[in-house]
PDB file of N, CA and C in Angstrom:
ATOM      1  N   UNK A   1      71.795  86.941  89.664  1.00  0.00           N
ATOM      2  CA  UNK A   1      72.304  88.282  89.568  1.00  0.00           C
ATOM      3  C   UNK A   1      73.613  88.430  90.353  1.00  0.00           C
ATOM      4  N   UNK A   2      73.335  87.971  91.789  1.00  0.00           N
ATOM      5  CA  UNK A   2      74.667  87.990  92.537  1.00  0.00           C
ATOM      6  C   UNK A   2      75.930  87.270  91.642  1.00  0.00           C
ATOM      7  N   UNK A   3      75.696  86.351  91.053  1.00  0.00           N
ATOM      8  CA  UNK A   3      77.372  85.682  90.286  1.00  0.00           C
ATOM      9  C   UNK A   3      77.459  86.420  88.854  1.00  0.00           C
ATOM     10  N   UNK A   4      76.777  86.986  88.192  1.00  0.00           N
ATOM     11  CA  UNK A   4      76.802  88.102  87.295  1.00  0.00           C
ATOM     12  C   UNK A   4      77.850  89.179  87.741  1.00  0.00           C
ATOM     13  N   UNK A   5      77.194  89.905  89.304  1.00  0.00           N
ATOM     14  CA  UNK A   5      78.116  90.851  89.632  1.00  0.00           C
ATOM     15  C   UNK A   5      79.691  90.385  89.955  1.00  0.00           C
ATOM     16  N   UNK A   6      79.610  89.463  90.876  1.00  0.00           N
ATOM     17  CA  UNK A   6      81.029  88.527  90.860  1.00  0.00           C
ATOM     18  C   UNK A   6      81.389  88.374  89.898  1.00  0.00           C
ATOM     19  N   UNK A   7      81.033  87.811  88.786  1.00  0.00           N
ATOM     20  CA  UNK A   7      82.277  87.572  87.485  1.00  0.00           C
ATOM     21  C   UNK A   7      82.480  89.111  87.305  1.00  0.00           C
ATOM     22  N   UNK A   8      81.342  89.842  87.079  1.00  0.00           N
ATOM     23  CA  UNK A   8      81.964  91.110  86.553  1.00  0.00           C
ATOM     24  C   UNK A   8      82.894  92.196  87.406  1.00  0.00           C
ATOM     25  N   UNK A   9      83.028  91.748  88.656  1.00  0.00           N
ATOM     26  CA  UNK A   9      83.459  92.315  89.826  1.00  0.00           C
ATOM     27  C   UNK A   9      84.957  91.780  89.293  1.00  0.00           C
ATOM     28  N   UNK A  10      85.088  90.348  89.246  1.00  0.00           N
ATOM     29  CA  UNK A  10      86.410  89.689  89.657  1.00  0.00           C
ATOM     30  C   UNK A  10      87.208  89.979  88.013  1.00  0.00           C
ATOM     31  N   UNK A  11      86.043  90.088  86.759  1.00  0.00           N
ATOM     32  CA  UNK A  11      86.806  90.382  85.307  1.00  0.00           C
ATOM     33  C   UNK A  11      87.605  91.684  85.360  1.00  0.00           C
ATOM     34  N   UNK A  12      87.018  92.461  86.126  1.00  0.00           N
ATOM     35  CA  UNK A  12      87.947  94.412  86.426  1.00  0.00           C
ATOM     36  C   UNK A  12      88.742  94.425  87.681  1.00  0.00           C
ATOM     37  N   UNK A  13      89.248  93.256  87.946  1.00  0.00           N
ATOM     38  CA  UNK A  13      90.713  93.283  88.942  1.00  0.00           C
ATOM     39  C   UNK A  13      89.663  93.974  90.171  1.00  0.00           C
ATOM     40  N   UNK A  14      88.721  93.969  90.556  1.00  0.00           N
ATOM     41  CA  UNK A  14      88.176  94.472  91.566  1.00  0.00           C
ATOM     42  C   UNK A  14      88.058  96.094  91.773  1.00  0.00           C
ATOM     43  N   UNK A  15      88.092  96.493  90.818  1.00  0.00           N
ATOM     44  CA  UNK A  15      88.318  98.003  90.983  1.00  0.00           C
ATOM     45  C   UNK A  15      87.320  98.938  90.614  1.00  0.00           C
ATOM     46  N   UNK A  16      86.197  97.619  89.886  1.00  0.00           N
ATOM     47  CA  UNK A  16      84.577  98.537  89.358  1.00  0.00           C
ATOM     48  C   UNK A  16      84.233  98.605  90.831  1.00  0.00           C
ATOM     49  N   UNK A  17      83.349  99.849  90.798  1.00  0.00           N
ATOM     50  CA  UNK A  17      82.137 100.072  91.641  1.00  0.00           C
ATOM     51  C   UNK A  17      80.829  99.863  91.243  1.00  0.00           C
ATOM     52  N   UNK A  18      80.178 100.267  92.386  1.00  0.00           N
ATOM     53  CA  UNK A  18      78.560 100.400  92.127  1.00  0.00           C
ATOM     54  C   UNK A  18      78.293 100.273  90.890  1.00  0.00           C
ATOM     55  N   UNK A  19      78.340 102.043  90.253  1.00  0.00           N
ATOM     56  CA  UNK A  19      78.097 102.595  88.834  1.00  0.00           C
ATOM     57  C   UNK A  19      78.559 101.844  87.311  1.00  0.00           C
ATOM     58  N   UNK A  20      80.074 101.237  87.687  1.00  0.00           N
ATOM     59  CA  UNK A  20      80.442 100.646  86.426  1.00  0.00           C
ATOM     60  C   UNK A  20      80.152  99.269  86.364  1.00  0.00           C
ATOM     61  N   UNK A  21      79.564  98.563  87.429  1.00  0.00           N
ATOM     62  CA  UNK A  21      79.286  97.350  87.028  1.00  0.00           C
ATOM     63  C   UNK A  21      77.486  97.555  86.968  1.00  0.00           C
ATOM     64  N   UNK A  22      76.996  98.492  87.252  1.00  0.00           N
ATOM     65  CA  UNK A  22      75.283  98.877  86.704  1.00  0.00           C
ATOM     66  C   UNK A  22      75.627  98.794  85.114  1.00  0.00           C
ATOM     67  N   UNK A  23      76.869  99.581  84.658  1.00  0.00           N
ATOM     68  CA  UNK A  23      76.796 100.013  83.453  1.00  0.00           C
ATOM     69  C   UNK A  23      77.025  98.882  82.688  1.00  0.00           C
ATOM     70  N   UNK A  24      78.079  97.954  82.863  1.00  0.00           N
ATOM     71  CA  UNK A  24      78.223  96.962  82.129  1.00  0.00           C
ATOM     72  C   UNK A  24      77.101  95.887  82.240  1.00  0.00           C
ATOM     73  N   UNK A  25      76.479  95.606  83.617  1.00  0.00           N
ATOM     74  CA  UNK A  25      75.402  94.355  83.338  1.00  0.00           C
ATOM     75  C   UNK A  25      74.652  94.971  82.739  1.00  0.00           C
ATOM     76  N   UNK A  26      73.651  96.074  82.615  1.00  0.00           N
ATOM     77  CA  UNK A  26      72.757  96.351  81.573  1.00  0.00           C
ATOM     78  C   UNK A  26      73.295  96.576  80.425  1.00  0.00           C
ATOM     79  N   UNK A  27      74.457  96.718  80.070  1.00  0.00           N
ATOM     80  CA  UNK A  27      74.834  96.548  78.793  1.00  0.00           C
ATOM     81  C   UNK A  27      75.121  94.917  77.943  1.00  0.00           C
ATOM     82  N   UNK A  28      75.141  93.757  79.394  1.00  0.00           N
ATOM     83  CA  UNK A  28      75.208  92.871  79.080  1.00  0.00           C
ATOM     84  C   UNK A  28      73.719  92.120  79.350  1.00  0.00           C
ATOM     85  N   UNK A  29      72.671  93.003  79.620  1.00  0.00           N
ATOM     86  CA  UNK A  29      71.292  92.080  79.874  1.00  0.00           C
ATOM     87  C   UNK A  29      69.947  92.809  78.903  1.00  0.00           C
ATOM     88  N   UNK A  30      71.188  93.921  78.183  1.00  0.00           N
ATOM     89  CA  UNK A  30      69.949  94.682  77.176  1.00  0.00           C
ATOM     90  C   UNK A  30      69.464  93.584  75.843  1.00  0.00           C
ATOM     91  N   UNK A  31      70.313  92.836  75.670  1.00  0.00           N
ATOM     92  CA  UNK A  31      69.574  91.891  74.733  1.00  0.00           C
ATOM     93  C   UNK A  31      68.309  91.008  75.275  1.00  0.00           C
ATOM     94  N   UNK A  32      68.261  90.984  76.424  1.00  0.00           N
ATOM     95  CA  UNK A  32      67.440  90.065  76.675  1.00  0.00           C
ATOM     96  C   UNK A  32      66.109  91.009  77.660  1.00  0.00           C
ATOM     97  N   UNK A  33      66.118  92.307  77.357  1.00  0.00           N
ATOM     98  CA  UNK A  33      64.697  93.042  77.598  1.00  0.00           C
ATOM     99  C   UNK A  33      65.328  93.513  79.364  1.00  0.00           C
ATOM    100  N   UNK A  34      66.098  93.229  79.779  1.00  0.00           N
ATOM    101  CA  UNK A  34      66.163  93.324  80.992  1.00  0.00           C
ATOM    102  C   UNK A  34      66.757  94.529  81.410  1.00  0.00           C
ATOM    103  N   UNK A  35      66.668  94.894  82.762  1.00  0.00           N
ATOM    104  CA  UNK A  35      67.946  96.153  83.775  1.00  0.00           C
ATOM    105  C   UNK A  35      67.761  95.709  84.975  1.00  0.00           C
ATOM    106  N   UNK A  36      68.626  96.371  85.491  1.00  0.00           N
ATOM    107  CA  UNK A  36      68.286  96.253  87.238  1.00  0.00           C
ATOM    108  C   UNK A  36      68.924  98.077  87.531  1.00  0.00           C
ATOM    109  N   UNK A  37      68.809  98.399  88.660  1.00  0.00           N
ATOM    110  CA  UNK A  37      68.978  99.245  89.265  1.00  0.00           C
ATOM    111  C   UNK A  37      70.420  99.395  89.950  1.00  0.00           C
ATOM    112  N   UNK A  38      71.366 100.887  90.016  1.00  0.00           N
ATOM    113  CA  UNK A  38      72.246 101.020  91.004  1.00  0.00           C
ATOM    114  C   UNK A  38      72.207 100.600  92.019  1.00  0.00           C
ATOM    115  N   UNK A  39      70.540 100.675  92.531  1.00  0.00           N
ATOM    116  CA  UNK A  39      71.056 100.430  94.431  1.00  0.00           C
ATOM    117  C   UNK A  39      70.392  99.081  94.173  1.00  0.00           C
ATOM    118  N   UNK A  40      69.814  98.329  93.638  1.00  0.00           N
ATOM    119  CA  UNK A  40      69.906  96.378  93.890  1.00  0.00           C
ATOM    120  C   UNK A  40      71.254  96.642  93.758  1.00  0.00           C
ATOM    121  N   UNK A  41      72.465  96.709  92.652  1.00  0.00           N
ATOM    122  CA  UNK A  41      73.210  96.189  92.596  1.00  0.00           C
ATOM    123  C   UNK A  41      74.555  96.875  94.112  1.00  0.00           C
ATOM    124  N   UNK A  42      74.206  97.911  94.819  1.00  0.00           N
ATOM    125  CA  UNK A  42      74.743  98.343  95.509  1.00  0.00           C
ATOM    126  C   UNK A  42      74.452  97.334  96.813  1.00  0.00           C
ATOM    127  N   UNK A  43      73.101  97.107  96.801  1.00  0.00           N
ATOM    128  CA  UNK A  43      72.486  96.480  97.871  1.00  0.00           C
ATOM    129  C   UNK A  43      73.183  94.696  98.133  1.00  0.00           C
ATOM    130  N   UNK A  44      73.005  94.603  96.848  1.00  0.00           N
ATOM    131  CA  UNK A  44      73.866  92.851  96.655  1.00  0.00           C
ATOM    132  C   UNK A  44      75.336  92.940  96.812  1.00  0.00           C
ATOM    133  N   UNK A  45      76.310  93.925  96.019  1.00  0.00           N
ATOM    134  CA  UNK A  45      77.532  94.482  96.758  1.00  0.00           C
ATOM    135  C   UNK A  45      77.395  94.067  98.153  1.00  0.00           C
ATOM    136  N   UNK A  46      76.773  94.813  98.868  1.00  0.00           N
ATOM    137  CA  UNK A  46      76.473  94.869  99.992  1.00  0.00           C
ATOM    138  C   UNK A  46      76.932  93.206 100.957  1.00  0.00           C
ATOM    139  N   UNK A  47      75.780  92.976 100.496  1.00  0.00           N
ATOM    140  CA  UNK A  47      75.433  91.452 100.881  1.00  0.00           C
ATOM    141  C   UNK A  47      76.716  90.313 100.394  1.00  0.00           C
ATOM    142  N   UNK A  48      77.473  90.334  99.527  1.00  0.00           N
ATOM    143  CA  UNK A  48      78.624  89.836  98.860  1.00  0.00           C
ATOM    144  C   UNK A  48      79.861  89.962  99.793  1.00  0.00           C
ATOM    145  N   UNK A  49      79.568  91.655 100.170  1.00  0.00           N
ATOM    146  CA  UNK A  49      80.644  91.931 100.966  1.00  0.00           C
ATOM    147  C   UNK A  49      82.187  92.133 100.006  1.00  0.00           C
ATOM    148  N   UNK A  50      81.578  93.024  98.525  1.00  0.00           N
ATOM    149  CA  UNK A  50      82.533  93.376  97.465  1.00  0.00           C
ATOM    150  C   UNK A  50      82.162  94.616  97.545  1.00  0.00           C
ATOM    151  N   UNK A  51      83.547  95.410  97.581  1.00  0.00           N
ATOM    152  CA  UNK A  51      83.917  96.547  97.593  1.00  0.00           C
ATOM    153  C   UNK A  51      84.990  97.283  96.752  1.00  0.00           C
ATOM    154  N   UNK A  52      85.176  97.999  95.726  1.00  0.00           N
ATOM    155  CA  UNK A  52      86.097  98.477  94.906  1.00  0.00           C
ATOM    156  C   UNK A  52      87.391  98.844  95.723  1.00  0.00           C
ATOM    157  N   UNK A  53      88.360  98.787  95.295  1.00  0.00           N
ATOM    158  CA  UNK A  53      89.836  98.791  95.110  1.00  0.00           C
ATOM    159  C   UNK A  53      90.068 100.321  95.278  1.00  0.00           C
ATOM    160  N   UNK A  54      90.493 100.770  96.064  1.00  0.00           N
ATOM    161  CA  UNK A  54      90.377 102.772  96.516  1.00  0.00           C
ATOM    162  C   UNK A  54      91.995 102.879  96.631  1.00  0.00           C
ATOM    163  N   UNK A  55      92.100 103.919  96.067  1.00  0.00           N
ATOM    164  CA  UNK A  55      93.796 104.522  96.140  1.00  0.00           C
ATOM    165  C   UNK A  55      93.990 105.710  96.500  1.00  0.00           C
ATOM    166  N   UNK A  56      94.602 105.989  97.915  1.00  0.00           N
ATOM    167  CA  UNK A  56      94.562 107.530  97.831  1.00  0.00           C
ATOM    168  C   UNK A  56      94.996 108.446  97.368  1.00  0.00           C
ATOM    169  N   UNK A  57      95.379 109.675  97.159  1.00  0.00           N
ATOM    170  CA  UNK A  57      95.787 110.238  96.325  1.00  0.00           C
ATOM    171  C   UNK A  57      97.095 110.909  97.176  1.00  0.00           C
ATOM    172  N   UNK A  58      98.152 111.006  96.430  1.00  0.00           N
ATOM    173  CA  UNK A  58      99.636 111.090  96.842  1.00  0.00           C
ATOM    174  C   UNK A  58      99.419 112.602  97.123  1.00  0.00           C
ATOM    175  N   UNK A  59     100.060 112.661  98.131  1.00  0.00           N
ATOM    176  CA  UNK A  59     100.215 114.000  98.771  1.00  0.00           C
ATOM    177  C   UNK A  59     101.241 114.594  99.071  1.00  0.00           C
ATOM    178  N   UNK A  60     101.685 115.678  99.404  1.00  0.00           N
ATOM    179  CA  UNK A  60     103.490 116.184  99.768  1.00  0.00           C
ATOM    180  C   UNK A  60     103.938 115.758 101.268  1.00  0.00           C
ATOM    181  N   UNK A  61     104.595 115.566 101.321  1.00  0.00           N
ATOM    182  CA  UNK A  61     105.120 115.484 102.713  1.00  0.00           C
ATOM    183  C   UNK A  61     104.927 116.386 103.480  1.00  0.00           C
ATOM    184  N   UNK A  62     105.452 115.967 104.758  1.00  0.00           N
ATOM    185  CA  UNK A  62     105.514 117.551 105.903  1.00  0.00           C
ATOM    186  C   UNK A  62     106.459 118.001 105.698  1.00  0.00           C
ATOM    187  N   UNK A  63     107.657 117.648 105.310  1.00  0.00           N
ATOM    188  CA  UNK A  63     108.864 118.492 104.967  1.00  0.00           C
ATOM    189  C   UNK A  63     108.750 119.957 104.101  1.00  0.00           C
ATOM    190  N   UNK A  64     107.621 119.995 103.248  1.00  0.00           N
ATOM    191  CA  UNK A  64     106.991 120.807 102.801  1.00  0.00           C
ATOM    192  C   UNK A  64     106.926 122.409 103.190  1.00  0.00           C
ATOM    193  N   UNK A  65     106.492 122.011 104.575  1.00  0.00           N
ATOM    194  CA  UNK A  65     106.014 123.154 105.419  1.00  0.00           C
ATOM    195  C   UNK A  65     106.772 124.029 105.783  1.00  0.00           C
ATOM    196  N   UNK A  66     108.012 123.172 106.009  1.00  0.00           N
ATOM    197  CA  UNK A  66     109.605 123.583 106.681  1.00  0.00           C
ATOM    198  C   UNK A  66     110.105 125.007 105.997  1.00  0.00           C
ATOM    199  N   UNK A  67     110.185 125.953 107.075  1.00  0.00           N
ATOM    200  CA  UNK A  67     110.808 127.273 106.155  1.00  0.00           C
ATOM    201  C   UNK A  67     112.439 126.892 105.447  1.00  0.00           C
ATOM    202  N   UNK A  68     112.576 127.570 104.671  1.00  0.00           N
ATOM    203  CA  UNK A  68     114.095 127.496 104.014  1.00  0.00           C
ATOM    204  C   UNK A  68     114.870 128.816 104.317  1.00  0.00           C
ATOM    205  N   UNK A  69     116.248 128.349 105.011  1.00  0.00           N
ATOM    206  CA  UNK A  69     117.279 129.675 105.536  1.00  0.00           C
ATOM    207  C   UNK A  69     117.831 129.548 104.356  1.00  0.00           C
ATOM    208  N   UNK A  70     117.970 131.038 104.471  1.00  0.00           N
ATOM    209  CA  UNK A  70     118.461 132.081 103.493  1.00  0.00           C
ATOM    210  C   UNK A  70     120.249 131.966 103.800  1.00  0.00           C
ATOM    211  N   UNK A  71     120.789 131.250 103.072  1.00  0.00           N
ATOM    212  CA  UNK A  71     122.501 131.700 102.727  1.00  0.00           C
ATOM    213  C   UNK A  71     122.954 132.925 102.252  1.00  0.00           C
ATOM    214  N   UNK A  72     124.328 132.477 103.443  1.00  0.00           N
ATOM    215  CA  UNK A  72     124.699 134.287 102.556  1.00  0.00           C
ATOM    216  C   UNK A  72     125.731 134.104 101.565  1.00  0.00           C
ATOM    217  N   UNK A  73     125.723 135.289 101.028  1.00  0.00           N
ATOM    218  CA  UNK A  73     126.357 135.511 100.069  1.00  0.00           C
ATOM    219  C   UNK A  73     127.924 135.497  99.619  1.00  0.00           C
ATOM    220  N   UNK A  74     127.991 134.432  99.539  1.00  0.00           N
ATOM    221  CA  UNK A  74     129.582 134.189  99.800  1.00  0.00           C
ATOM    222  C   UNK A  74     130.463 134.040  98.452  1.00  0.00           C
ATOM    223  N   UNK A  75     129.578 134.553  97.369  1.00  0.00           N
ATOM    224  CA  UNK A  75     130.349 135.026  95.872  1.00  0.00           C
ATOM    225  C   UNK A  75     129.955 136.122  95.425  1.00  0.00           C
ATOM    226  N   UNK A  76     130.166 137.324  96.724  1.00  0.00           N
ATOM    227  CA  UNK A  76     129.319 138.353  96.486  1.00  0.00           C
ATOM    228  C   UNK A  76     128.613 138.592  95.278  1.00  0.00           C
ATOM    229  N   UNK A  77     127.769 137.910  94.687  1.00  0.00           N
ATOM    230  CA  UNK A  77     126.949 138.133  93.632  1.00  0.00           C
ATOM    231  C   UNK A  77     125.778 139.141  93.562  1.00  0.00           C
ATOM    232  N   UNK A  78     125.717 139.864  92.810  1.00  0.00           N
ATOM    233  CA  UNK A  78     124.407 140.880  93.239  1.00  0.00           C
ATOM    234  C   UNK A  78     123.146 140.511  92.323  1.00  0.00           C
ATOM    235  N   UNK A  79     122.081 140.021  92.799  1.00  0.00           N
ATOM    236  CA  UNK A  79     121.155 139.680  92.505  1.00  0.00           C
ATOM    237  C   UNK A  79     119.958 140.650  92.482  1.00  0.00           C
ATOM    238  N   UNK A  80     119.998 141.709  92.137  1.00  0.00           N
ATOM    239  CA  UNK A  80     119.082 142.951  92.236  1.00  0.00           C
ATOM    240  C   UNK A  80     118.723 142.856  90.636  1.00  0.00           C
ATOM    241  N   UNK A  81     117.502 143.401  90.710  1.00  0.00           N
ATOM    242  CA  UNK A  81     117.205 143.254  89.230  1.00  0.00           C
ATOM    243  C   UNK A  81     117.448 145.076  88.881  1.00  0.00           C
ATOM    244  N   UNK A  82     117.629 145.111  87.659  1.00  0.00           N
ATOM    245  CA  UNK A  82     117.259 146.631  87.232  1.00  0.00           C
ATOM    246  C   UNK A  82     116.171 147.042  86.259  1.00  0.00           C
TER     247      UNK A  82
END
């Protein structure tokens, strides 16, 4: 089971977890009457010491926060709505 999860670990660039490599070995052991469970295969993860590929998610800077000064008006333009 453990080199099952390894090939199928190392075939998805390392980026399956838990859930998608449950999904694919029982999709690859339903011919033959078989399943195993999320947490064996979390548990052998475990033991392998394979862990999915995590990306965080891009965020704004602190510059963000920074108030913006107000210019003056130096083409006297009138910006008033009517």
């Amino acid at each position: 089971m453990k080199q099952r999860i390894l090939r199928t670990f190392a075939e998805f660039k390392q980026r399956y977890g838990v859930m998608k490599i449950h999904h694919e070995l029982n999709l690859e052991l339903q011919p033959l009457q078989l399943r195993c469970s999320p947490r064996r295969i979390s548990r052998l993860m475990k033991e392998l010491d394979s862990h999915s590929v995590t990306v965080n998610k891009w965020k704004a800077a602190s510059a963000s926060k920074t108030k913006v000064e107000q210019c003056s008006n130096l083409l006297k333009q009138d910006f008033a709505t009517t």
